[in-house]
Protein backbone atom coordinates (compact mmCIF):
# COMPACT_ATOMS: atom_id res chain seq x y z
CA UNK A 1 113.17 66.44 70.09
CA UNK A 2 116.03 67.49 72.84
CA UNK A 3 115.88 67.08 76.42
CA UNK A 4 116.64 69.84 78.79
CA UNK A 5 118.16 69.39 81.73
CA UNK A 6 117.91 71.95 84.96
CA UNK A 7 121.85 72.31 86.29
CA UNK A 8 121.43 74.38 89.32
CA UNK A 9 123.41 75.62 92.81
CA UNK A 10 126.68 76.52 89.86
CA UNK A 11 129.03 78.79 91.73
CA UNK A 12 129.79 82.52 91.47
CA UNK A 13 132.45 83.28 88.79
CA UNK A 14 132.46 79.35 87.70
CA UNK A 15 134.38 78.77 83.94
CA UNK A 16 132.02 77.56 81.27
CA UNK A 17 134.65 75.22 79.85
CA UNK A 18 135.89 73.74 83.21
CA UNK A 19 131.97 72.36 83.35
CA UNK A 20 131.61 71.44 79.58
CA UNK A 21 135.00 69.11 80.06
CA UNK A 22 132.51 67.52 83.03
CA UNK A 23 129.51 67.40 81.05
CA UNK A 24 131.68 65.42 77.99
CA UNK A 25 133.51 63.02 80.67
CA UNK A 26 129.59 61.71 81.04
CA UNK A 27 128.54 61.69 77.38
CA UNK A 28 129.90 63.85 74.45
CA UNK A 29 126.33 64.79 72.98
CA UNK A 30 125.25 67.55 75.85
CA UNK A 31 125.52 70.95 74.88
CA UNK A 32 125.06 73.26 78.19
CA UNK A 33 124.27 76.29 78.44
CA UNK A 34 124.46 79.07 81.46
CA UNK A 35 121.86 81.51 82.15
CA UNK A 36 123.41 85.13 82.53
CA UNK A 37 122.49 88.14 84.38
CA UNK A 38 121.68 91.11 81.75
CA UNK A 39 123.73 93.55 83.40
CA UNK A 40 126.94 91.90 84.64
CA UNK A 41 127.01 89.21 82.16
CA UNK A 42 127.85 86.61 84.79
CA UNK A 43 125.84 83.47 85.53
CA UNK A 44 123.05 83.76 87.18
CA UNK A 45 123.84 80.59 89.15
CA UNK A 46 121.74 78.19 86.95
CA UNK A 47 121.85 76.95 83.08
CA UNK A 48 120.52 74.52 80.97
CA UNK A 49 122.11 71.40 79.36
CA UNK A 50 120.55 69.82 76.20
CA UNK A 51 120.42 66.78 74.88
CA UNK A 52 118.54 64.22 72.16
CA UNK A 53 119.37 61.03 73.95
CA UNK A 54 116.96 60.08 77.18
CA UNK A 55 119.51 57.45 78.11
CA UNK A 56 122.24 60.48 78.55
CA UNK A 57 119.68 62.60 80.41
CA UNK A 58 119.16 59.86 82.99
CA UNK A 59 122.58 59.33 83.28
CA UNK A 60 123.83 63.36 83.51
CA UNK A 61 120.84 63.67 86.06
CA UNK A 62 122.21 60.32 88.03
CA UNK A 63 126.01 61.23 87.85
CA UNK A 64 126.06 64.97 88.48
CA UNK A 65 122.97 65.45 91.17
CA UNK A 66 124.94 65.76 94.48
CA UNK A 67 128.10 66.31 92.38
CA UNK A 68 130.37 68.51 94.20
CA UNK A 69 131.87 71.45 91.60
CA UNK A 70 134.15 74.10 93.05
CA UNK A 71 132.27 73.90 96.53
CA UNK A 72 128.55 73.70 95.67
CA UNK A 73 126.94 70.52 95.28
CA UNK A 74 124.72 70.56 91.48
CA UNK A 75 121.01 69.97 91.71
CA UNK A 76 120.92 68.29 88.39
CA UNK A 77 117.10 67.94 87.37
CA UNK A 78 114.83 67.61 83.96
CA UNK A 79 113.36 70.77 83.07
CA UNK A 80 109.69 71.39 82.85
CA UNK A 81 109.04 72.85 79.44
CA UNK A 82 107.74 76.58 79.56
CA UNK A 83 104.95 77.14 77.76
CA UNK A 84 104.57 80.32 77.10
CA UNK A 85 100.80 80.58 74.82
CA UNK A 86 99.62 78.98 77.83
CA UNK A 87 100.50 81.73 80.53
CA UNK A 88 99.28 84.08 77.98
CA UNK A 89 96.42 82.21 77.59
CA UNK A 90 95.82 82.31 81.60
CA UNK A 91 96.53 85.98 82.03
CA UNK A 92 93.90 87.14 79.69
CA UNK A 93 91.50 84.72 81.15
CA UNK A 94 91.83 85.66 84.55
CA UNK A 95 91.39 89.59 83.40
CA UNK A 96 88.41 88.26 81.59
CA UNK A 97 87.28 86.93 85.23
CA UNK A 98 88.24 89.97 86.95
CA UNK A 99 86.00 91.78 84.60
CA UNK A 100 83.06 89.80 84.33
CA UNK A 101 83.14 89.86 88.35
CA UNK A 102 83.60 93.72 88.55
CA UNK A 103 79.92 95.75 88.73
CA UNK A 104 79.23 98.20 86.43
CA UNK A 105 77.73 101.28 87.77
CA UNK A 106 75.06 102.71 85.32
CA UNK A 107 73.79 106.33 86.23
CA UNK A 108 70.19 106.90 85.61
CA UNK A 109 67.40 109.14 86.48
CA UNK A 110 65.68 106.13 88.35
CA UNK A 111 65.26 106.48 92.24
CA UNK A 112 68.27 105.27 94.18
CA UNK A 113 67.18 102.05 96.60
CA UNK A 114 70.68 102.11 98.60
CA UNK A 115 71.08 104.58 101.91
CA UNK A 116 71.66 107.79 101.24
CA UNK A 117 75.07 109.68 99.88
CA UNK A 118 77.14 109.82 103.98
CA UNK A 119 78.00 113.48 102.87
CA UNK A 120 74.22 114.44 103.37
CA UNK A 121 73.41 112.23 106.15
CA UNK A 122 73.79 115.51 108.75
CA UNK A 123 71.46 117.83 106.48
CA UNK A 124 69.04 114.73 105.74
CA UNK A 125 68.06 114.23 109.00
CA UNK A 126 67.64 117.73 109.99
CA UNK A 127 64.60 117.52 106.82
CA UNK A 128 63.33 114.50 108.32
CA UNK A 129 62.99 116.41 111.82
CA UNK A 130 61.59 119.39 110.17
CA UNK A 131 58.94 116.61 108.27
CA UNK A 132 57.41 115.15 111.23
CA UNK A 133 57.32 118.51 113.57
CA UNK A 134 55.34 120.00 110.87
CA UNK A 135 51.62 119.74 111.41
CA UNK A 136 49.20 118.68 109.09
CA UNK A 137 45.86 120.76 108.66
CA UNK A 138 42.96 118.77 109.80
């Protein structure tokens, strides 16, 4: 299985093959590749290198992290593997939550236990006056 390695902080408008000739002075197995923006097609300022060797990961990681390259210093890390069944996974379980957690209103015919609707508070009370002026025949 390969090991990918995070090369980050690449400068703006930095040549592909100037790095590769880097990333072969260190060990001739590591096949790197930038991440570009959709629109503009340039890097995105990051890429991944790949490799099947653990001893050549170590060493890119040790050799280039710090490494100065056309003014930027590279932040040379292993890459955490994306899952992505996982976060799919996570996203319809937390809309599962959000669901279970939501109330379902159910209209019935039953008698309403909450306070009254706010729109008919005014004309409620105005019944309620008009209820306990009235008298009640003895």
């Amino acid at each position: 299985m390969g090991i990918r390695i995070y090369i980050g902080n690449l400068p703006q408008g930095f040549n592909p093959k100037e790095f590769d000739s880097i990333l072969k002075s260190v060990s001739d197995s590591i096949r790197f590749k930038p991440v570009l923006d959709k629109e503009t097609k340039e890097c995105r300022g990051f890429g991944f290198a790949s490799t099947n060797n653990e001893d050549n990961a170590n060493l890119i990681i040790e050799k280039l992290n710090g490494f100065e390259f056309n003014g930027s210093k590279l932040r040379v890390e292993l890459s955490e593997k994306k899952d992505s069944s996982s976060k799919r996974n996570n996203a319809n379980s937390n809309r599962n939550k959000k669901r279970k957690d939501f109330k379902k209103i159910v209209h019935s015919d039953a008698p309403n236990l909450e306070a009254p609707d706010p729109r008919w508070a005014g004309e409620l009370s105005k019944l309620k006056d008009l209820l306990a002026n009235q008298k009640t025949p003895a």
